[in-house]
PDB file of N, CA and C in Angstrom:
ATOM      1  N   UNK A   1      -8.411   9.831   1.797  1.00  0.00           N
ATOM      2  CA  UNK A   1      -8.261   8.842   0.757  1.00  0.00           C
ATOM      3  C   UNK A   1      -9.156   7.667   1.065  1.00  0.00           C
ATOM      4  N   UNK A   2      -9.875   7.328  -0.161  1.00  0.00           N
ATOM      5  CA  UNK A   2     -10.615   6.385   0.543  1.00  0.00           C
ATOM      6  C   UNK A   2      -9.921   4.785   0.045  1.00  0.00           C
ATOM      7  N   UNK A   3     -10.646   3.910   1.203  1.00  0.00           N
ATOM      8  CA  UNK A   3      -9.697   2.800   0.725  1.00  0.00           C
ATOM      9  C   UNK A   3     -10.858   1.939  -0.804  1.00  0.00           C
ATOM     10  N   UNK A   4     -10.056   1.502  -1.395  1.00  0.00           N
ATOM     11  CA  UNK A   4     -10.773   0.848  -2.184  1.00  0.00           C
ATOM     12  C   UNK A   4     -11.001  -0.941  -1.877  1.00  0.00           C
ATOM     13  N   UNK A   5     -11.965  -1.323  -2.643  1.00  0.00           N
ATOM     14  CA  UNK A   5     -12.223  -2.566  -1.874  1.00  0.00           C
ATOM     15  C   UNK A   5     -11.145  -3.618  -2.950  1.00  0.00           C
ATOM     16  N   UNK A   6     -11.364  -4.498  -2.401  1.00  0.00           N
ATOM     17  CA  UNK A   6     -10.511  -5.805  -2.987  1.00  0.00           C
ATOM     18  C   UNK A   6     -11.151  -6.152  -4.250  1.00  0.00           C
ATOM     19  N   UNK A   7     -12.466  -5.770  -5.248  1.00  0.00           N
ATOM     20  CA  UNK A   7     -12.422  -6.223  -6.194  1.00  0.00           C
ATOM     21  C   UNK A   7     -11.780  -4.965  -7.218  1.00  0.00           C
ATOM     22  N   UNK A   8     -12.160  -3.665  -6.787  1.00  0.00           N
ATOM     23  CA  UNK A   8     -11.131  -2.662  -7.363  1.00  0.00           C
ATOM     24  C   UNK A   8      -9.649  -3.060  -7.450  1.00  0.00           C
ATOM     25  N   UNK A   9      -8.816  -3.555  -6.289  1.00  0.00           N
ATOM     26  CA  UNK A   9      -7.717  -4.014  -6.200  1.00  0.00           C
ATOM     27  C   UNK A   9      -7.398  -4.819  -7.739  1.00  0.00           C
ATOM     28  N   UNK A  10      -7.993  -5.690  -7.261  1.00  0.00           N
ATOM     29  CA  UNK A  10      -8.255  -6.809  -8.026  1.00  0.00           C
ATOM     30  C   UNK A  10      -7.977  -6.722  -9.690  1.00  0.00           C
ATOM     31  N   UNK A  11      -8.774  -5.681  -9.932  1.00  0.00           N
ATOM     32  CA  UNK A  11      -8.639  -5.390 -11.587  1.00  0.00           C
ATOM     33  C   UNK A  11      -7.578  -4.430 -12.193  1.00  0.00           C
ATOM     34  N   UNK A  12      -6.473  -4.645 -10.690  1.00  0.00           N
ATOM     35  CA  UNK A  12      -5.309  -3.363 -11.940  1.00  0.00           C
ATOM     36  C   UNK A  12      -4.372  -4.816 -11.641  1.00  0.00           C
ATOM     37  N   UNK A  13      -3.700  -4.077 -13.106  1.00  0.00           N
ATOM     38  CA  UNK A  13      -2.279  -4.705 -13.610  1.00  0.00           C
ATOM     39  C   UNK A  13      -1.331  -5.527 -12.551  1.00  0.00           C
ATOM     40  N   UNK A  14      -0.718  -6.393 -12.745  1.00  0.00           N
ATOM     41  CA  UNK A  14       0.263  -6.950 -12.281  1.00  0.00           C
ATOM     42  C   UNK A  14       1.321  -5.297 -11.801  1.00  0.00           C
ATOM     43  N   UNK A  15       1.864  -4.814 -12.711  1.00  0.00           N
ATOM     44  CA  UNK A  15       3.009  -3.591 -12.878  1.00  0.00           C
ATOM     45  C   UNK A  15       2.557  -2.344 -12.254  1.00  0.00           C
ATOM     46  N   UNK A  16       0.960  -2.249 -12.179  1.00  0.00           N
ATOM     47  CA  UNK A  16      -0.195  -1.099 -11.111  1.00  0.00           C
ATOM     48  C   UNK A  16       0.570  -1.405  -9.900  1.00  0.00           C
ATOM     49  N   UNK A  17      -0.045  -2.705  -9.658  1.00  0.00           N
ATOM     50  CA  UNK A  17       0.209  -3.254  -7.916  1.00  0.00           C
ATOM     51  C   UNK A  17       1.514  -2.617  -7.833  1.00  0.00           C
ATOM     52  N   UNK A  18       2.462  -3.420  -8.206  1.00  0.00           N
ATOM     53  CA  UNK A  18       3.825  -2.822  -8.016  1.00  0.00           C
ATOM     54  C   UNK A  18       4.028  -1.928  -8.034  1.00  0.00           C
ATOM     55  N   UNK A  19       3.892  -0.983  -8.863  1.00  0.00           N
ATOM     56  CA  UNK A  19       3.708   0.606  -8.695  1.00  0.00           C
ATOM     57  C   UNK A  19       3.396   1.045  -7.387  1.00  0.00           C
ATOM     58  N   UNK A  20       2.040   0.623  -7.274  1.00  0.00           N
ATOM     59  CA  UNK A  20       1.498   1.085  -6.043  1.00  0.00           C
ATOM     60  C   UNK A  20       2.128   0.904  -4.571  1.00  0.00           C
ATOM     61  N   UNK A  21       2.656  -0.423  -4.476  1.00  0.00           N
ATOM     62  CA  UNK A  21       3.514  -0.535  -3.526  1.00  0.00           C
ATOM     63  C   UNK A  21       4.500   0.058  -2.890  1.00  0.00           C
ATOM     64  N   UNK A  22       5.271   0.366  -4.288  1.00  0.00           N
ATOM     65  CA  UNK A  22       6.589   0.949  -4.079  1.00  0.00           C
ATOM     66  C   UNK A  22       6.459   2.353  -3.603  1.00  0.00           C
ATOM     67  N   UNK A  23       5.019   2.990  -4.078  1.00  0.00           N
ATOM     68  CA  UNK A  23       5.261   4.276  -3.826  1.00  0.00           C
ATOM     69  C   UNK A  23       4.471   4.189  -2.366  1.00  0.00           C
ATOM     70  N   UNK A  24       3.508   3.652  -1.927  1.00  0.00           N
ATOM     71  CA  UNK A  24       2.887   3.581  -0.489  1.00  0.00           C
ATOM     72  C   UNK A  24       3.963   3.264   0.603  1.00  0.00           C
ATOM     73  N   UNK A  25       4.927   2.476   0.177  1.00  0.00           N
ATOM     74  CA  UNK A  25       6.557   2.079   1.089  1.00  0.00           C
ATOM     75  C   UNK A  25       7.058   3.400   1.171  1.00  0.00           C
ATOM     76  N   UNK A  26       7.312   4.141  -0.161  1.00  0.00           N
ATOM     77  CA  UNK A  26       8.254   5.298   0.116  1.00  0.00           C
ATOM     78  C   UNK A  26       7.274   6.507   1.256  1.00  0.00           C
ATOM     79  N   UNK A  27       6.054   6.716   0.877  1.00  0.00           N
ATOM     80  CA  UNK A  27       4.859   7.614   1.625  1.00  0.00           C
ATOM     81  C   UNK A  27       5.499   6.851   2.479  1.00  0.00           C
ATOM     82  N   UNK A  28       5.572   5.809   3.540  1.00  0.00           N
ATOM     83  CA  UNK A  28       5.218   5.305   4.790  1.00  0.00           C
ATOM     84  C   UNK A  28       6.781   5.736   5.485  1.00  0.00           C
ATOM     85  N   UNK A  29       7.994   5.477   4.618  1.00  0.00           N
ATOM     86  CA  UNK A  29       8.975   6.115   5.040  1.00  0.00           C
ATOM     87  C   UNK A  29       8.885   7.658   5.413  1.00  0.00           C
ATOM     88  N   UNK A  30       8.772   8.145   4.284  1.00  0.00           N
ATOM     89  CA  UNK A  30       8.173   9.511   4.411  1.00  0.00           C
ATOM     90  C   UNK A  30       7.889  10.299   5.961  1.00  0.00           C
ATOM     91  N   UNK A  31       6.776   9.602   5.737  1.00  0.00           N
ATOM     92  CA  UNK A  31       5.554   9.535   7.348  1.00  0.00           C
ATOM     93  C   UNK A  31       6.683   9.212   8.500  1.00  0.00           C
ATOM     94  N   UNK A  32       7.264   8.116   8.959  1.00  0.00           N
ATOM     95  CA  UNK A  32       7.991   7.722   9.305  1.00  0.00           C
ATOM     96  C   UNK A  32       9.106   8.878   9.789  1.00  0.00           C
ATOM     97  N   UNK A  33      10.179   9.532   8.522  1.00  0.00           N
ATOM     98  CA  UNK A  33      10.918  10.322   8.732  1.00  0.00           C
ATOM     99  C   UNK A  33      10.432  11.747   9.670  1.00  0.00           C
ATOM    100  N   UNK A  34       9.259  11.795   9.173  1.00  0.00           N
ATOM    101  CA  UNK A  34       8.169  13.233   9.611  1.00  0.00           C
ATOM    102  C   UNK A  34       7.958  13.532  11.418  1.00  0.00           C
ATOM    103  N   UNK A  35       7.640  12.172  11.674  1.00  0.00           N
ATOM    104  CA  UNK A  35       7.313  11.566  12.678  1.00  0.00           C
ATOM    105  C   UNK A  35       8.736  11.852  13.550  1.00  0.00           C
ATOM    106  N   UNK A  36       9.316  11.410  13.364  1.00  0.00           N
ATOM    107  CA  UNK A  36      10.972  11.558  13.950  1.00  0.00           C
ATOM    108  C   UNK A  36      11.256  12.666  14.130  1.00  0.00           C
ATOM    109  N   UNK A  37      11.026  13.795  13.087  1.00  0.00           N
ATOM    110  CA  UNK A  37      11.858  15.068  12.998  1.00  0.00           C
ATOM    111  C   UNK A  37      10.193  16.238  13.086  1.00  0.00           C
ATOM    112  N   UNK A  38       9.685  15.521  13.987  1.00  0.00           N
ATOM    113  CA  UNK A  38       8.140  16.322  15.022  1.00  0.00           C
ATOM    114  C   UNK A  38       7.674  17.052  13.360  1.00  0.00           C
ATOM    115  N   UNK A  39       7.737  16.902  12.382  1.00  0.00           N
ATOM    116  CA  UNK A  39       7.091  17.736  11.459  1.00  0.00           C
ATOM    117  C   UNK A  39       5.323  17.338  10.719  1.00  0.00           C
ATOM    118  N   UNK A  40       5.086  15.923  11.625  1.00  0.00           N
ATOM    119  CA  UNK A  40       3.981  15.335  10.960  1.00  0.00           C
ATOM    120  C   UNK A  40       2.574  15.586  11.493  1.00  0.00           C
ATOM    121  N   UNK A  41       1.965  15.963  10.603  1.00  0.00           N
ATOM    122  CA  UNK A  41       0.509  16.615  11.537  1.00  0.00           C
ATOM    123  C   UNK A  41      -0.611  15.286  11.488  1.00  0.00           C
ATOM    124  N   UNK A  42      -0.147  14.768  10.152  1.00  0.00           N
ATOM    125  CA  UNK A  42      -1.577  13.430  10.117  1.00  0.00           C
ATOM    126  C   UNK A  42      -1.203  12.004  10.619  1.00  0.00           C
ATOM    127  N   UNK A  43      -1.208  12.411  11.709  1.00  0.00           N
ATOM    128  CA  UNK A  43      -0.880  10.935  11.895  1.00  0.00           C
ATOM    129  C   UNK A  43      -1.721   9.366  11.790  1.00  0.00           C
ATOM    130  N   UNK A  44      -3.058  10.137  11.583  1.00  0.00           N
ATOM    131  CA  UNK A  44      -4.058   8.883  10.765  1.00  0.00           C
ATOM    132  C   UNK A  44      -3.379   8.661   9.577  1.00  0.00           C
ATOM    133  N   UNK A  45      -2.504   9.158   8.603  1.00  0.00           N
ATOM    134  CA  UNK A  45      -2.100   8.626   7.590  1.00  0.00           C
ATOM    135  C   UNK A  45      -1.361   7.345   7.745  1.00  0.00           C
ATOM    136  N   UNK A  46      -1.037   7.509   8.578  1.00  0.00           N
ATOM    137  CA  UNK A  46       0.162   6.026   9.190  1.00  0.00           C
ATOM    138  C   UNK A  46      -0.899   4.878   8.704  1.00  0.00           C
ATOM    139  N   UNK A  47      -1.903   4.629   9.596  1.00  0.00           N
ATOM    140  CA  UNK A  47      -2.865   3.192   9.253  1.00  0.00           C
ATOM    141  C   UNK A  47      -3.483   3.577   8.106  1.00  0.00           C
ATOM    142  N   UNK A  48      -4.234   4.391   6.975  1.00  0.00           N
ATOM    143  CA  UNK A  48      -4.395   4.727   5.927  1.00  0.00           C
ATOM    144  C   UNK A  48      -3.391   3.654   4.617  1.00  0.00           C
ATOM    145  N   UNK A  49      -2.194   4.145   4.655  1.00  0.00           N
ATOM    146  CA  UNK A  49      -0.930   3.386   4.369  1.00  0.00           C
ATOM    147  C   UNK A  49      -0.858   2.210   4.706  1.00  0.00           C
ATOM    148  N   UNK A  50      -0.562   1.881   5.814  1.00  0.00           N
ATOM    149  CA  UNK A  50      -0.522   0.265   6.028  1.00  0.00           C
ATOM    150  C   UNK A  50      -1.573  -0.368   5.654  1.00  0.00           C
ATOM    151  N   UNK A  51      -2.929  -0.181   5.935  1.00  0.00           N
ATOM    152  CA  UNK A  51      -3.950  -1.005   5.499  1.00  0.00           C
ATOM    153  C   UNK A  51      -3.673  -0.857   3.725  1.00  0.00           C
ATOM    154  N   UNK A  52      -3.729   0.112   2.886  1.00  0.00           N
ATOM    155  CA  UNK A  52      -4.229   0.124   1.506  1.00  0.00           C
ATOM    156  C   UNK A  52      -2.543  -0.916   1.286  1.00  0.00           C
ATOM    157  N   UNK A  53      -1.356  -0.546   1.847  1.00  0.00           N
ATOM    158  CA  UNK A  53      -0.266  -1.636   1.290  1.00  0.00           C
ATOM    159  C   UNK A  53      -0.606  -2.832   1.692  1.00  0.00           C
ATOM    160  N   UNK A  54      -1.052  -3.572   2.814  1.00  0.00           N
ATOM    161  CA  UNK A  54      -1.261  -4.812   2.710  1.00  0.00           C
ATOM    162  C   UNK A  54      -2.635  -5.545   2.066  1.00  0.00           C
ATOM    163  N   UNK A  55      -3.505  -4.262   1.588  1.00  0.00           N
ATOM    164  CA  UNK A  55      -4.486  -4.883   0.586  1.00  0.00           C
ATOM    165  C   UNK A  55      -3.863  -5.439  -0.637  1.00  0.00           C
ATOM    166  N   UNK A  56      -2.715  -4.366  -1.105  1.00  0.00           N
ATOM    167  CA  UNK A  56      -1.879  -4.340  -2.082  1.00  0.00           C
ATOM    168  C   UNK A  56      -1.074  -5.800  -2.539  1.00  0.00           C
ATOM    169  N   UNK A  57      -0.499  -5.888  -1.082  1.00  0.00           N
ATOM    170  CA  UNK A  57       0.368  -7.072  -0.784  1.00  0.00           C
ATOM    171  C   UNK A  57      -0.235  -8.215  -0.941  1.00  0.00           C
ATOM    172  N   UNK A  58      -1.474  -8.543  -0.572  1.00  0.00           N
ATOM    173  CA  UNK A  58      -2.242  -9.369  -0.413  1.00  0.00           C
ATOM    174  C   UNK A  58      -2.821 -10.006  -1.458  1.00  0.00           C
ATOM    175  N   UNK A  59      -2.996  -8.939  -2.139  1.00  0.00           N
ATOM    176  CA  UNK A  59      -3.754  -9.043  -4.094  1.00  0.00           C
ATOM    177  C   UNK A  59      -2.412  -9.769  -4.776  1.00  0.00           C
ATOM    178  N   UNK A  60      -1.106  -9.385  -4.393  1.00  0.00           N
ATOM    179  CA  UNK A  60      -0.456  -9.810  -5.397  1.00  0.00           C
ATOM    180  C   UNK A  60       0.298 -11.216  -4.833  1.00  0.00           C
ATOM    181  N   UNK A  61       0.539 -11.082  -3.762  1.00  0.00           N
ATOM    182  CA  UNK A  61       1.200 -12.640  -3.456  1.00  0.00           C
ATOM    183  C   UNK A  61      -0.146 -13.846  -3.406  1.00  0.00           C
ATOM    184  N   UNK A  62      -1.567 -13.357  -3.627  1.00  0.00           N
ATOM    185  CA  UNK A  62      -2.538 -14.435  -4.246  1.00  0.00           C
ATOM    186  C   UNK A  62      -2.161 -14.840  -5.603  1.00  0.00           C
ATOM    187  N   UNK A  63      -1.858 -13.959  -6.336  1.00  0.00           N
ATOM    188  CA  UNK A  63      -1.499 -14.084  -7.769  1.00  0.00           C
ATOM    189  C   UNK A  63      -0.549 -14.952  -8.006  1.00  0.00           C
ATOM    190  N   UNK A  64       0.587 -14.803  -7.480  1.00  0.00           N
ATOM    191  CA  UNK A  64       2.093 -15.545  -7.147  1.00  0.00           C
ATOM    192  C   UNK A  64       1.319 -16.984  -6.964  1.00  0.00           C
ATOM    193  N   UNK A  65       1.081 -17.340  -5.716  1.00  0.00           N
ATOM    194  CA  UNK A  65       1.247 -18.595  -5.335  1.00  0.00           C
ATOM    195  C   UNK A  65      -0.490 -19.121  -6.809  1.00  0.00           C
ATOM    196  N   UNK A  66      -0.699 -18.324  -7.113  1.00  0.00           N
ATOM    197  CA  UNK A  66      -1.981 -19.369  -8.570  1.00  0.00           C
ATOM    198  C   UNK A  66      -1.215 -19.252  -9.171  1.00  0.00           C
ATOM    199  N   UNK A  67      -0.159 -18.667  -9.839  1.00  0.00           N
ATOM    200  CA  UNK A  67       0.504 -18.798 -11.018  1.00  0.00           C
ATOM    201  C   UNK A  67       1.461 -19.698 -11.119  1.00  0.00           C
ATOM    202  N   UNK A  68       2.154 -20.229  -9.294  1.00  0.00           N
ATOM    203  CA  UNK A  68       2.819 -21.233  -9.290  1.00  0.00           C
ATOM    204  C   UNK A  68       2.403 -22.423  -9.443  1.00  0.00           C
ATOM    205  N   UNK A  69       0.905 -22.578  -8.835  1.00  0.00           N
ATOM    206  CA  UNK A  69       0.205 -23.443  -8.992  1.00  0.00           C
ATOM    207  C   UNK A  69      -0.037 -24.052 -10.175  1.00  0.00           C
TER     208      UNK A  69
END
């Protein structure tokens, strides 16, 4: 998977991001559970996941604190 850069980020939806989040959290549980019960072969997916969710994270709590602004 490749990661996409921050201006790709950038141009999806408020309700994308979120989307996206929720389901990269559940993958990371996932991974997580896999990991525990010896069934996981990729374990590069682990940082794959974390990096593309905190690009994720990152895009949208910028948004938050300009909109409070």
């Amino acid at each position: 998977m490749a990661r996409p850069n921050a201006a790709e980020v950038r141009q999806l939806s408020d309700a994308d991001i979120t989307e996206q989040i929720d389901g990269l959290r559940r993958e990371l549980f996932q991974l997580r559970f896999q990991q525990a019960t010896r069934q996981l072969a990729n374990t590069h997916r682990f940082k794959e996941v974390r990096i593309k969710l905190a690009q994720l994270m990152t895009v949208q709590s910028e948004r938050q604190r300009s909109a409070a602004s």
